[in-house]
PDB file of N, CA and C in Angstrom:
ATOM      1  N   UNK A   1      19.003 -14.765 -22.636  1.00  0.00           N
ATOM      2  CA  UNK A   1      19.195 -14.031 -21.411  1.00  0.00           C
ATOM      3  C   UNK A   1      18.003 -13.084 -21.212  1.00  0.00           C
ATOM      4  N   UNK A   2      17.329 -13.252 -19.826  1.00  0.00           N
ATOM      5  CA  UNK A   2      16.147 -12.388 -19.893  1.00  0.00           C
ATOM      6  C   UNK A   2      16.855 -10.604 -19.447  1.00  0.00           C
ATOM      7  N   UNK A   3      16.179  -9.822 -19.499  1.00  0.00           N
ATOM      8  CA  UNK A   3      16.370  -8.585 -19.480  1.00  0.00           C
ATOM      9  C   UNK A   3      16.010  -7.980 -18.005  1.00  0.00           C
ATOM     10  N   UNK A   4      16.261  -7.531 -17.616  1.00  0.00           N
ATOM     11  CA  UNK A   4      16.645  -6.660 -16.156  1.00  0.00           C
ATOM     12  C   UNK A   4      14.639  -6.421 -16.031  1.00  0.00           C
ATOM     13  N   UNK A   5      14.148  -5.870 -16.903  1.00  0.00           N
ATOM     14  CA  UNK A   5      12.895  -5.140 -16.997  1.00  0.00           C
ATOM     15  C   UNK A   5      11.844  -6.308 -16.834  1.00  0.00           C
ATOM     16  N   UNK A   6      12.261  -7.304 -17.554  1.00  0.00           N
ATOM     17  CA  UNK A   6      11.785  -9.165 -17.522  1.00  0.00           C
ATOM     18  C   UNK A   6      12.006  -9.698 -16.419  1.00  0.00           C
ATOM     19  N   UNK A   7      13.069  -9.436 -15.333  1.00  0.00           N
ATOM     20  CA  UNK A   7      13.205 -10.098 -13.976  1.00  0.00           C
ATOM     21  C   UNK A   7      12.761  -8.912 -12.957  1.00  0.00           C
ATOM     22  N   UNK A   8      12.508  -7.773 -13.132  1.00  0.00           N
ATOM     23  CA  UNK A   8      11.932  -7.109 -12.314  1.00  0.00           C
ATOM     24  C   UNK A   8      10.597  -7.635 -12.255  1.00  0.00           C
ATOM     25  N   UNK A   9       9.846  -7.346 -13.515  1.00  0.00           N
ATOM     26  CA  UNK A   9       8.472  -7.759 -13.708  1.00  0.00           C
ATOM     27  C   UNK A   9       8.103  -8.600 -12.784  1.00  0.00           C
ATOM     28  N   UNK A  10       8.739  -9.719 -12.950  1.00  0.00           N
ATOM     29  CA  UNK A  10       8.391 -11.034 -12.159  1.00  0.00           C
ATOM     30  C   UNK A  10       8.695 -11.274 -11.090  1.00  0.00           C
ATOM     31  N   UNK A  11       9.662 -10.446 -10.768  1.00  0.00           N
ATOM     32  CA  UNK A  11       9.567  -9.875  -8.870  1.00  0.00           C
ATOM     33  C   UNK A  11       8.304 -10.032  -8.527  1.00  0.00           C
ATOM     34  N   UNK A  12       8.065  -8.507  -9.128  1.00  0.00           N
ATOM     35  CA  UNK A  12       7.046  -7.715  -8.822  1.00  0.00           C
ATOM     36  C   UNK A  12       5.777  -8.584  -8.562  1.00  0.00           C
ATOM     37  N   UNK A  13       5.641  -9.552  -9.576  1.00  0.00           N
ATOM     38  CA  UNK A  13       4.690 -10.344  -9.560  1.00  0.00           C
ATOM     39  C   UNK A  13       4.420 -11.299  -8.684  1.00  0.00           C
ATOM     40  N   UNK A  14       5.699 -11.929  -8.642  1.00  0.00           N
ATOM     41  CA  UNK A  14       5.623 -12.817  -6.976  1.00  0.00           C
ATOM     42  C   UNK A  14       5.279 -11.654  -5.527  1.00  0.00           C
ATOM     43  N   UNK A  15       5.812 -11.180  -5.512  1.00  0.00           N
ATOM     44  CA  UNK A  15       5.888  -9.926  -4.408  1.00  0.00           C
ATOM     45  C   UNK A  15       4.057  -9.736  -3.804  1.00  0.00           C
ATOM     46  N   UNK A  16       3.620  -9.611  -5.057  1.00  0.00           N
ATOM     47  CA  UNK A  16       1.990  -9.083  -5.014  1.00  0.00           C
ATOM     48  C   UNK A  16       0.959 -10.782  -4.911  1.00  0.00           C
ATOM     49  N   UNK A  17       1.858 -11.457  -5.682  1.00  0.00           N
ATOM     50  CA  UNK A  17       1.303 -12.841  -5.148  1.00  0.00           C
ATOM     51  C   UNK A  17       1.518 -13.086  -3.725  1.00  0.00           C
ATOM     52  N   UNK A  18       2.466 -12.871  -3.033  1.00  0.00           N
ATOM     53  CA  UNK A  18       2.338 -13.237  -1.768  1.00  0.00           C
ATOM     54  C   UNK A  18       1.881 -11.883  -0.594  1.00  0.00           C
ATOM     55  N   UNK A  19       0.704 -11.844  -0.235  1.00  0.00           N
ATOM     56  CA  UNK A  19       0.669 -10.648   0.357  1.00  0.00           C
ATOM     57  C   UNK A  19       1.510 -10.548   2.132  1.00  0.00           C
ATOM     58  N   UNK A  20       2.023 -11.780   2.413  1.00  0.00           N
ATOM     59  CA  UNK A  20       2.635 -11.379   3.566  1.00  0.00           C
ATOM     60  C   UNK A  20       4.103 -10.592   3.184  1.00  0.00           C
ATOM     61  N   UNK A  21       4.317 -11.044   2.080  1.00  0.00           N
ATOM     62  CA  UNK A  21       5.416 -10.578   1.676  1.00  0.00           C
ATOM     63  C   UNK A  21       5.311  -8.880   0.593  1.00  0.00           C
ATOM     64  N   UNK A  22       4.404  -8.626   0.352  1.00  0.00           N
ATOM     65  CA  UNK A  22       3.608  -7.529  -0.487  1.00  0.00           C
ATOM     66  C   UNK A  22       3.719  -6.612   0.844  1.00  0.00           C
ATOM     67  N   UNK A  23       2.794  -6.956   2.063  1.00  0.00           N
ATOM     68  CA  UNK A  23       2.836  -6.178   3.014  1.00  0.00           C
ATOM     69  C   UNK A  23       4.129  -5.781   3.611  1.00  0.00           C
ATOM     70  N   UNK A  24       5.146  -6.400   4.015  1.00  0.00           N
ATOM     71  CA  UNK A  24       6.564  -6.127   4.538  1.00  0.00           C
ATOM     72  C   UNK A  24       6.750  -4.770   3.359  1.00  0.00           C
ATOM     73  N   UNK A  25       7.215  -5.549   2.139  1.00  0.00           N
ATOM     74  CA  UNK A  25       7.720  -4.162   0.855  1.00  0.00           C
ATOM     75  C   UNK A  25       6.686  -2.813   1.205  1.00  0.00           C
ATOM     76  N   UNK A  26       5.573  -3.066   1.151  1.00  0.00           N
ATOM     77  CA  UNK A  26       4.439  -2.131   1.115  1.00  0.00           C
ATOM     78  C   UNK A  26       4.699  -0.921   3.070  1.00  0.00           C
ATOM     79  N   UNK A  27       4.881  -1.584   3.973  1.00  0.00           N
ATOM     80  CA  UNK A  27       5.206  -1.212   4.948  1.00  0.00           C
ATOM     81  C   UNK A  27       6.680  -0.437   5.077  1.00  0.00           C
ATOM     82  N   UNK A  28       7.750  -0.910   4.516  1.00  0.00           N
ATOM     83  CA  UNK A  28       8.720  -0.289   4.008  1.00  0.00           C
ATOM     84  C   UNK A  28       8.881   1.062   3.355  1.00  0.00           C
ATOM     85  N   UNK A  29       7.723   0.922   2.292  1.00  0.00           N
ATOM     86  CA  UNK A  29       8.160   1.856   1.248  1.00  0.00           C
ATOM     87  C   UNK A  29       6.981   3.164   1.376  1.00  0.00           C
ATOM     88  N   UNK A  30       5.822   2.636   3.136  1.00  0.00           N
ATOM     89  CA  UNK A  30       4.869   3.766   2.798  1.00  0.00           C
ATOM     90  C   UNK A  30       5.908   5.285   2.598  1.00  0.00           C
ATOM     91  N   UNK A  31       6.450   5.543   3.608  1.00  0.00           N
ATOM     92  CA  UNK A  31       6.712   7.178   3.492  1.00  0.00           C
ATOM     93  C   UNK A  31       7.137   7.236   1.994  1.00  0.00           C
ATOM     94  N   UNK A  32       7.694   6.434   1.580  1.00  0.00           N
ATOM     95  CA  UNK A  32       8.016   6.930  -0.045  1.00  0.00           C
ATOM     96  C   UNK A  32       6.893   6.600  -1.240  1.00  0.00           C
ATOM     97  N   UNK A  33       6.003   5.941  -0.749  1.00  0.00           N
ATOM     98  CA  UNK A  33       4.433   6.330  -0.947  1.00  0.00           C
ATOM     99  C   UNK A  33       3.493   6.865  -1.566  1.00  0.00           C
ATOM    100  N   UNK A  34       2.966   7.374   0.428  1.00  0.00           N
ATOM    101  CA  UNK A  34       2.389   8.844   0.512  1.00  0.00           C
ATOM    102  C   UNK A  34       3.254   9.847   1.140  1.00  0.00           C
ATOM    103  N   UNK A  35       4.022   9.964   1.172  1.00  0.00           N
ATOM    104  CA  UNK A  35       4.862  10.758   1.743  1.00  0.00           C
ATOM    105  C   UNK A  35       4.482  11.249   3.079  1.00  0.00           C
ATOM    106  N   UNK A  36       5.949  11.703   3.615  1.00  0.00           N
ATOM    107  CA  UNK A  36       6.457  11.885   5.421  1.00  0.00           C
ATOM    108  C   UNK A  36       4.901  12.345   6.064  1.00  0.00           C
ATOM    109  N   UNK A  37       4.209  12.916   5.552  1.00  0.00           N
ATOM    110  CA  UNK A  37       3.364  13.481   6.515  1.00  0.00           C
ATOM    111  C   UNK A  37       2.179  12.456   6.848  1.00  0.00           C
ATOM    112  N   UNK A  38       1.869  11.763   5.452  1.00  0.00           N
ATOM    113  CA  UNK A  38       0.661  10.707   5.558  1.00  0.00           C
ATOM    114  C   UNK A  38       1.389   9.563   5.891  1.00  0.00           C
ATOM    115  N   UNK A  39       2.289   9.229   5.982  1.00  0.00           N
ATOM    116  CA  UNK A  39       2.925   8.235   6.868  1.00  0.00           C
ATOM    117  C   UNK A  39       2.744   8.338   7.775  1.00  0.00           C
ATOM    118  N   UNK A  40       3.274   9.470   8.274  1.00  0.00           N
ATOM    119  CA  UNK A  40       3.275   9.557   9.714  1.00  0.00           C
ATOM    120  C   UNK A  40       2.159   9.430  10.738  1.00  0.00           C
ATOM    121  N   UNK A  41       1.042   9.088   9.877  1.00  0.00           N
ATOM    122  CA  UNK A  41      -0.410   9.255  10.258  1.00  0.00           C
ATOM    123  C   UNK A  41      -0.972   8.182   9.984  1.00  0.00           C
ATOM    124  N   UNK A  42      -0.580   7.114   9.579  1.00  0.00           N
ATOM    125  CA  UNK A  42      -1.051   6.051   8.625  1.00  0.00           C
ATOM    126  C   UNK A  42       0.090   4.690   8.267  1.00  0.00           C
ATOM    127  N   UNK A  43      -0.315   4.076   9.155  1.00  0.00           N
ATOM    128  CA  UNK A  43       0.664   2.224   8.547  1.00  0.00           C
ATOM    129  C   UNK A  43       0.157   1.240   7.752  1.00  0.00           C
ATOM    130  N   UNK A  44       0.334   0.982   7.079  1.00  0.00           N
ATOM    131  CA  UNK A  44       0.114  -1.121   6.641  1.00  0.00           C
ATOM    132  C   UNK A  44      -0.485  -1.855   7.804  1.00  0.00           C
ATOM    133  N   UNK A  45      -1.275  -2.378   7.939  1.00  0.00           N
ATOM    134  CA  UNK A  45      -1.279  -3.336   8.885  1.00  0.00           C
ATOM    135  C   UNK A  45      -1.578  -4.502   8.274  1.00  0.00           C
ATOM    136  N   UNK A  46      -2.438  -4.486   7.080  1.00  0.00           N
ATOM    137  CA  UNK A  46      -2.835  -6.153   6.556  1.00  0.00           C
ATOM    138  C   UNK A  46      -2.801  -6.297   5.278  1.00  0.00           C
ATOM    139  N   UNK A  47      -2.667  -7.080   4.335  1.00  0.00           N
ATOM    140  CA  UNK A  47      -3.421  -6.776   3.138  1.00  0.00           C
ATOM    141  C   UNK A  47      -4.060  -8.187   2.881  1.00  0.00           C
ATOM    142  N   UNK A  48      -5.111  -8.200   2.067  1.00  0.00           N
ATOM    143  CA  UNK A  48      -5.785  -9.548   1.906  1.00  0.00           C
ATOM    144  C   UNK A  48      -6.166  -9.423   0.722  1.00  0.00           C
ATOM    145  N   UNK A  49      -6.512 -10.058  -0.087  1.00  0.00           N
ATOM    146  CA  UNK A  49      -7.593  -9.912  -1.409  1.00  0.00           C
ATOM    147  C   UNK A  49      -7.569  -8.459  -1.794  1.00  0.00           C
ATOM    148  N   UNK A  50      -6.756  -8.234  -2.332  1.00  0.00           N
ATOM    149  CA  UNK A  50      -6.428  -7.016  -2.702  1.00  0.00           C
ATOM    150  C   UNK A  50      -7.153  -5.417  -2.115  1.00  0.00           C
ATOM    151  N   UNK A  51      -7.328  -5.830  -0.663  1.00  0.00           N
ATOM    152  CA  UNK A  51      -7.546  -4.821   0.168  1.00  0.00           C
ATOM    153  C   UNK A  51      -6.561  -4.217   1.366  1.00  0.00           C
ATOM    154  N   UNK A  52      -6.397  -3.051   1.816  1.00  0.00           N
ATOM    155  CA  UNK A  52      -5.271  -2.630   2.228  1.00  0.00           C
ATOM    156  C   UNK A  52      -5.895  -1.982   3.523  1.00  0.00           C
ATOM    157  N   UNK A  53      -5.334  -2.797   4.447  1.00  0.00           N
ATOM    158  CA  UNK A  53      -6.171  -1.502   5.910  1.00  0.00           C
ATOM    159  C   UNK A  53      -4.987  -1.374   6.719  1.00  0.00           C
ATOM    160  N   UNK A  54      -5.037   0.288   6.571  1.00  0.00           N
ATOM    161  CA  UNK A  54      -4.157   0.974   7.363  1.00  0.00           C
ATOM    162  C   UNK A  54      -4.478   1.225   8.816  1.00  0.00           C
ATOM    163  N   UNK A  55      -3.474   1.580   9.843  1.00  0.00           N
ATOM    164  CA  UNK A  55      -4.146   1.894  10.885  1.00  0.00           C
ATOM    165  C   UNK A  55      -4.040   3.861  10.775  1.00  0.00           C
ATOM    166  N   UNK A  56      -4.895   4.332  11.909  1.00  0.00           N
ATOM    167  CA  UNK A  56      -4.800   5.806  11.411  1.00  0.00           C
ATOM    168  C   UNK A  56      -5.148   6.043  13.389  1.00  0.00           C
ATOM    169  N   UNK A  57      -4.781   7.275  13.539  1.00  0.00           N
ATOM    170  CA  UNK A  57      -4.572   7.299  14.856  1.00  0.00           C
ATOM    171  C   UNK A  57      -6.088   7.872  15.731  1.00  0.00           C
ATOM    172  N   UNK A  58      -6.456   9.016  14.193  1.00  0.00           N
ATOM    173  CA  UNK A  58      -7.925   8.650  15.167  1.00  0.00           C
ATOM    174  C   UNK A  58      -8.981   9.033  13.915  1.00  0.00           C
ATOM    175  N   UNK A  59     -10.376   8.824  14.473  1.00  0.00           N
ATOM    176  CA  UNK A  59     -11.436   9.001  13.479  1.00  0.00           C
ATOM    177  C   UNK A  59     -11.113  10.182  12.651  1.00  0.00           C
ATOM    178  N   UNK A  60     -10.751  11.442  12.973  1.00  0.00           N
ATOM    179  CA  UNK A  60     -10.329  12.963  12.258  1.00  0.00           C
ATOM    180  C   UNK A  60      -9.772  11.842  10.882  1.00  0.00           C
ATOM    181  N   UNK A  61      -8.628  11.476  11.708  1.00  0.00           N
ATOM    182  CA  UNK A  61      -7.915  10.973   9.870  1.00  0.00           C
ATOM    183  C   UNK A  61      -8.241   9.905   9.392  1.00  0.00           C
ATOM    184  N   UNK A  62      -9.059   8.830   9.870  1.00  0.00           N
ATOM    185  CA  UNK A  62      -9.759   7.907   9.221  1.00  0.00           C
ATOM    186  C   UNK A  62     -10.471   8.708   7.709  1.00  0.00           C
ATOM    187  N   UNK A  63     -11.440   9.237   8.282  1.00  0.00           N
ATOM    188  CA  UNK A  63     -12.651  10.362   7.670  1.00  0.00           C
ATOM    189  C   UNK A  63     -11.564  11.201   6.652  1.00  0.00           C
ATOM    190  N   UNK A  64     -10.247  11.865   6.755  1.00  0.00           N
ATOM    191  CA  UNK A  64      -9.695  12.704   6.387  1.00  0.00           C
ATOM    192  C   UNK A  64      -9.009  11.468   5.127  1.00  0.00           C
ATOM    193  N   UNK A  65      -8.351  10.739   5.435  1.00  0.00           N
ATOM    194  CA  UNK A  65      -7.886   9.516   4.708  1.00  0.00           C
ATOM    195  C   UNK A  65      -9.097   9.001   3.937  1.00  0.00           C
ATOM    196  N   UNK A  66     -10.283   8.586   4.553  1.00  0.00           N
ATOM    197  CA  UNK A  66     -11.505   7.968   3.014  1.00  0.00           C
ATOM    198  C   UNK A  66     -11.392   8.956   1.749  1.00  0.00           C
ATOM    199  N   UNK A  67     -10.927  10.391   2.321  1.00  0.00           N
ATOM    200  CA  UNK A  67     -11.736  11.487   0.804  1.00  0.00           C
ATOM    201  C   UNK A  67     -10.104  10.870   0.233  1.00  0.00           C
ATOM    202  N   UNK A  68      -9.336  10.846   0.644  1.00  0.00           N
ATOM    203  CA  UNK A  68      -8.109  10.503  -0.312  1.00  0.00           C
ATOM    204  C   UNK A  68      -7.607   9.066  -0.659  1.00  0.00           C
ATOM    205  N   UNK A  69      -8.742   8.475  -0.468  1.00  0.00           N
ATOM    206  CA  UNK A  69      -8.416   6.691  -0.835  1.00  0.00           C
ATOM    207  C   UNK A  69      -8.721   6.043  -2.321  1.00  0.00           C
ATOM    208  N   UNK A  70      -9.196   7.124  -3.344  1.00  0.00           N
ATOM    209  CA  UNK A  70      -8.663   6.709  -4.344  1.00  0.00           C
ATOM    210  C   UNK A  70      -7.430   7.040  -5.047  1.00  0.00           C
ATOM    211  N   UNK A  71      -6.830   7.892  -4.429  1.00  0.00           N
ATOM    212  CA  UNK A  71      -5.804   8.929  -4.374  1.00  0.00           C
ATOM    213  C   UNK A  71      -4.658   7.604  -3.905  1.00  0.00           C
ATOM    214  N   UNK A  72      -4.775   7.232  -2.852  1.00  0.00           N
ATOM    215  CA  UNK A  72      -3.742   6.237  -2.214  1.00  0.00           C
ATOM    216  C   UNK A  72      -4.061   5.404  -2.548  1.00  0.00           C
ATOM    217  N   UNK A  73      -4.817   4.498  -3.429  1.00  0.00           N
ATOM    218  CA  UNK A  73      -4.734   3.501  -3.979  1.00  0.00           C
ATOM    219  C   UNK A  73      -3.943   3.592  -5.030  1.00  0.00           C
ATOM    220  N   UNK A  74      -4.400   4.719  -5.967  1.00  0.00           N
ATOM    221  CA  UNK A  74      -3.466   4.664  -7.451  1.00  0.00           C
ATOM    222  C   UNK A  74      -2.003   4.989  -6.687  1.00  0.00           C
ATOM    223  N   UNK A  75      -1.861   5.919  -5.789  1.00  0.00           N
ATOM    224  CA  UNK A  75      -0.196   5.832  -5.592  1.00  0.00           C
ATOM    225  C   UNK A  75       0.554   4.334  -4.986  1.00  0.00           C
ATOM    226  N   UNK A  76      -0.419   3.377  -4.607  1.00  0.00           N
ATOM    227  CA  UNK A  76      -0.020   2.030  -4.342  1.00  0.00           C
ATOM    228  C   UNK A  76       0.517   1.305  -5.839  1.00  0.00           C
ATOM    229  N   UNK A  77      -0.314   1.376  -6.381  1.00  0.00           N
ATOM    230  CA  UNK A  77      -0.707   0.423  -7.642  1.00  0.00           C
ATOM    231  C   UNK A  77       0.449   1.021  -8.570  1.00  0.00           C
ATOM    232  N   UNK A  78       0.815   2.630  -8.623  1.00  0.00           N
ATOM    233  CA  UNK A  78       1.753   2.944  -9.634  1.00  0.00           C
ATOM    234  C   UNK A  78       3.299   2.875  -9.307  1.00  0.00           C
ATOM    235  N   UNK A  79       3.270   2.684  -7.527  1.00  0.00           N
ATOM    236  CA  UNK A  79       4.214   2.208  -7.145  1.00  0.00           C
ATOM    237  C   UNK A  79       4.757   1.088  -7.451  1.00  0.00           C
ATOM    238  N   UNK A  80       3.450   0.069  -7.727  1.00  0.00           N
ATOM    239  CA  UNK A  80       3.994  -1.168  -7.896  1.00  0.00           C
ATOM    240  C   UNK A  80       3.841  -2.005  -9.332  1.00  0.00           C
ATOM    241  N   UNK A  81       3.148  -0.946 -10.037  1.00  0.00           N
ATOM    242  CA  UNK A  81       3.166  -0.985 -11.731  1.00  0.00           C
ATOM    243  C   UNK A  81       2.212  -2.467 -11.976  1.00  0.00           C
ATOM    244  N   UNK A  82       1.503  -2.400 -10.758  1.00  0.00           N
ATOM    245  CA  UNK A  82       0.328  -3.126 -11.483  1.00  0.00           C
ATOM    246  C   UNK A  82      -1.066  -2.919 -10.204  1.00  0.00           C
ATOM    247  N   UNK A  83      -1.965  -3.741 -10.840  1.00  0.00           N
ATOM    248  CA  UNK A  83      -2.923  -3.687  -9.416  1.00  0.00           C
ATOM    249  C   UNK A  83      -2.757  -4.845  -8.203  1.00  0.00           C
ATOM    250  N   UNK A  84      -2.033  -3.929  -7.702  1.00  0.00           N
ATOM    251  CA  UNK A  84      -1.769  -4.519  -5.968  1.00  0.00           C
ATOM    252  C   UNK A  84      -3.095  -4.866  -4.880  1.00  0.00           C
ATOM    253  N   UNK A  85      -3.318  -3.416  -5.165  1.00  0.00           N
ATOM    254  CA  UNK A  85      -4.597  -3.423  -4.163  1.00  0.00           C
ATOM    255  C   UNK A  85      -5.991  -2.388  -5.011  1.00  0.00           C
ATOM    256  N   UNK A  86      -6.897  -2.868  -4.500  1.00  0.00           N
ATOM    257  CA  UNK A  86      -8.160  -2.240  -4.840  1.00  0.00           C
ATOM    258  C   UNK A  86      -9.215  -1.584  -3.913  1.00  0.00           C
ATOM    259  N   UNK A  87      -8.992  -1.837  -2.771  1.00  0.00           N
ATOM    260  CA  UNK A  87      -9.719  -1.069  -1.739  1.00  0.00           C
ATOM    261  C   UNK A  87      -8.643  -1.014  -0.550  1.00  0.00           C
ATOM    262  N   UNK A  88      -8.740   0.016   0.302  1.00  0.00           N
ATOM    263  CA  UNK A  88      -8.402   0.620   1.511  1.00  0.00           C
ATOM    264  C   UNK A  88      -9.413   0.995   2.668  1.00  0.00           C
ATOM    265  N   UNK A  89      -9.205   0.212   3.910  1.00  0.00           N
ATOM    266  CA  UNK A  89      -9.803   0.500   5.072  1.00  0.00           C
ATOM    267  C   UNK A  89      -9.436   0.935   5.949  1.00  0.00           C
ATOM    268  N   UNK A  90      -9.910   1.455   6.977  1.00  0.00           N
ATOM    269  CA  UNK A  90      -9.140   2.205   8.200  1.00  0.00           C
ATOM    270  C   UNK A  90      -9.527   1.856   9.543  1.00  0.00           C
ATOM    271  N   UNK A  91      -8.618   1.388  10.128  1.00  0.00           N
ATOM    272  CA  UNK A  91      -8.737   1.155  11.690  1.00  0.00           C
ATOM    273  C   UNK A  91      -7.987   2.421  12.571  1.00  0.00           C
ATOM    274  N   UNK A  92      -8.477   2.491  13.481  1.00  0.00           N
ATOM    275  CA  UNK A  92      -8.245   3.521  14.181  1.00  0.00           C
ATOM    276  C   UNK A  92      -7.651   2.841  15.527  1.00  0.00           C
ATOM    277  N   UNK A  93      -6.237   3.110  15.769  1.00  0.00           N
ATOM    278  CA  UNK A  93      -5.629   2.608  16.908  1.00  0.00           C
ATOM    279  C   UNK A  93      -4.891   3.440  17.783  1.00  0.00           C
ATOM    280  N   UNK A  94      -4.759   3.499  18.772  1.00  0.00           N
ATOM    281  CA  UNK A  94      -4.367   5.234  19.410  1.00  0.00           C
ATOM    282  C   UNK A  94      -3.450   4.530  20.560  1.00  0.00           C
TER     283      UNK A  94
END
């Protein structure tokens, strides 16, 4: 019988294998994240090859979001207890 910690794992692992499906979870779970405020400023829109581009509402937080994108990467990756993603980009959509 595998163990709860053994079938999570391998969730997890399919989950990040499929990024259309990585993105849905990942879109879900931003506010719990980066929390309510950088949510609120910041969505999922794609992920590809382990890159993550958010949309951000205008250049201020594009620019304000790069100084904290290694910051939101590790809170991606420890969210998801492995490496999900490795870079973050920003589109600006208003």
């Amino acid at each position: 019988m595998k163990s709860v910690g053994s079938v999570l794992s391998q969730f997890l692992d399919r989950i990040a294998s499929d990024e259309e499906i990585a993105l849905i979870f990942l879109s879900e779970l931003w506010p719990q994240i980066v929390g309510k405020d950088l949510a609120s400023k910041s969505r999922p829109l794609a992920l590809r090859d382990k890159r993550l581009l958010l949309t951000v509402p205008s250049e201020i937080w594009a620019k304000e979001l790069t100084q904290l994108r290694e910051m939101l990467v590790h809170a991606v990756n420890k969210h998801w207890d492995l490496s999900l993603i490795e870079k973050i980009d920003f589109e600006v959509r208003t």
